[in-house]
Protein backbone atom coordinates (compact mmCIF):
# COMPACT_ATOMS: atom_id res chain seq x y z
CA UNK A 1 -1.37 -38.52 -12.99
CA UNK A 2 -0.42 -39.63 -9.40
CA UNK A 3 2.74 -37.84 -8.08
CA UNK A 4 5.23 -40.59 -6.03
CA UNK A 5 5.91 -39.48 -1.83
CA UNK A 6 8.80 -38.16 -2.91
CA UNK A 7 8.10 -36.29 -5.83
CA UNK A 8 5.06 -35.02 -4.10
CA UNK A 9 7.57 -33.67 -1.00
CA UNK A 10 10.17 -31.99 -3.83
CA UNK A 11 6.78 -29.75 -4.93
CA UNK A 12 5.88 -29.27 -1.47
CA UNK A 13 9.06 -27.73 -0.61
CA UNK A 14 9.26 -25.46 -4.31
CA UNK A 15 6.08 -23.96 -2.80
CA UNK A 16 7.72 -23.49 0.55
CA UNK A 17 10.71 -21.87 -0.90
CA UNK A 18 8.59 -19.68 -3.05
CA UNK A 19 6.75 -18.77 0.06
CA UNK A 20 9.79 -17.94 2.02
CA UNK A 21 10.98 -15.47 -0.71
CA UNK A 22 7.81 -13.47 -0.56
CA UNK A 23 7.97 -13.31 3.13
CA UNK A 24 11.37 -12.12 3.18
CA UNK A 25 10.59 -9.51 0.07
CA UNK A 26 7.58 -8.30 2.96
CA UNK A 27 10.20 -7.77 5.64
CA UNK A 28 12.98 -6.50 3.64
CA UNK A 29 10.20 -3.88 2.87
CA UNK A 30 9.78 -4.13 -1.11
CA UNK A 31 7.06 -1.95 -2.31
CA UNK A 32 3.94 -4.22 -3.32
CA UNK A 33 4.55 -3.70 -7.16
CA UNK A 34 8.04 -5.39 -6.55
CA UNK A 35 5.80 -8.23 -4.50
CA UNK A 36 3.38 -8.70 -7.02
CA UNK A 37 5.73 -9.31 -10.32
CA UNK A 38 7.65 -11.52 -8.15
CA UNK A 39 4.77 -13.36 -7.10
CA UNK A 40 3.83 -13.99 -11.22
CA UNK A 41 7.62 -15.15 -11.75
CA UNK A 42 7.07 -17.41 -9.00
CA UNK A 43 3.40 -18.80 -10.48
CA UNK A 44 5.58 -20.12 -13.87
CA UNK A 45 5.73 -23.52 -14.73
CA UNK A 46 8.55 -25.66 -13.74
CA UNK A 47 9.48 -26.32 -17.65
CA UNK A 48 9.85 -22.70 -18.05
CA UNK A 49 12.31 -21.60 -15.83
CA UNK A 50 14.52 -23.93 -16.22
């Protein structure tokens, strides 16, 4: 199924925002455990989070 622009541009940013949190997780200095289950919250589907 084709996504529209701006439906395509709303996932685009998710995955920016999820990127942002790890990077910030890194700097704040979270051990890697603490990375990595974040990281597998952050892989959910859409539908399940919300």
């Amino acid at each position: 199924m084709a996504l529209s622009y701006s439906e395509f541009k709303k996932k685009e940013i998710k995955q920016e925002g999820k990127i942002e949190v790890l990077r910030e997780m890194i700097n704040d200095g979270k051990s890697l455990e603490d990375i990595r289950h974040m990281n597998k919250y952050l892989k959910l589907p859409e539908e399940v989070k919300e």
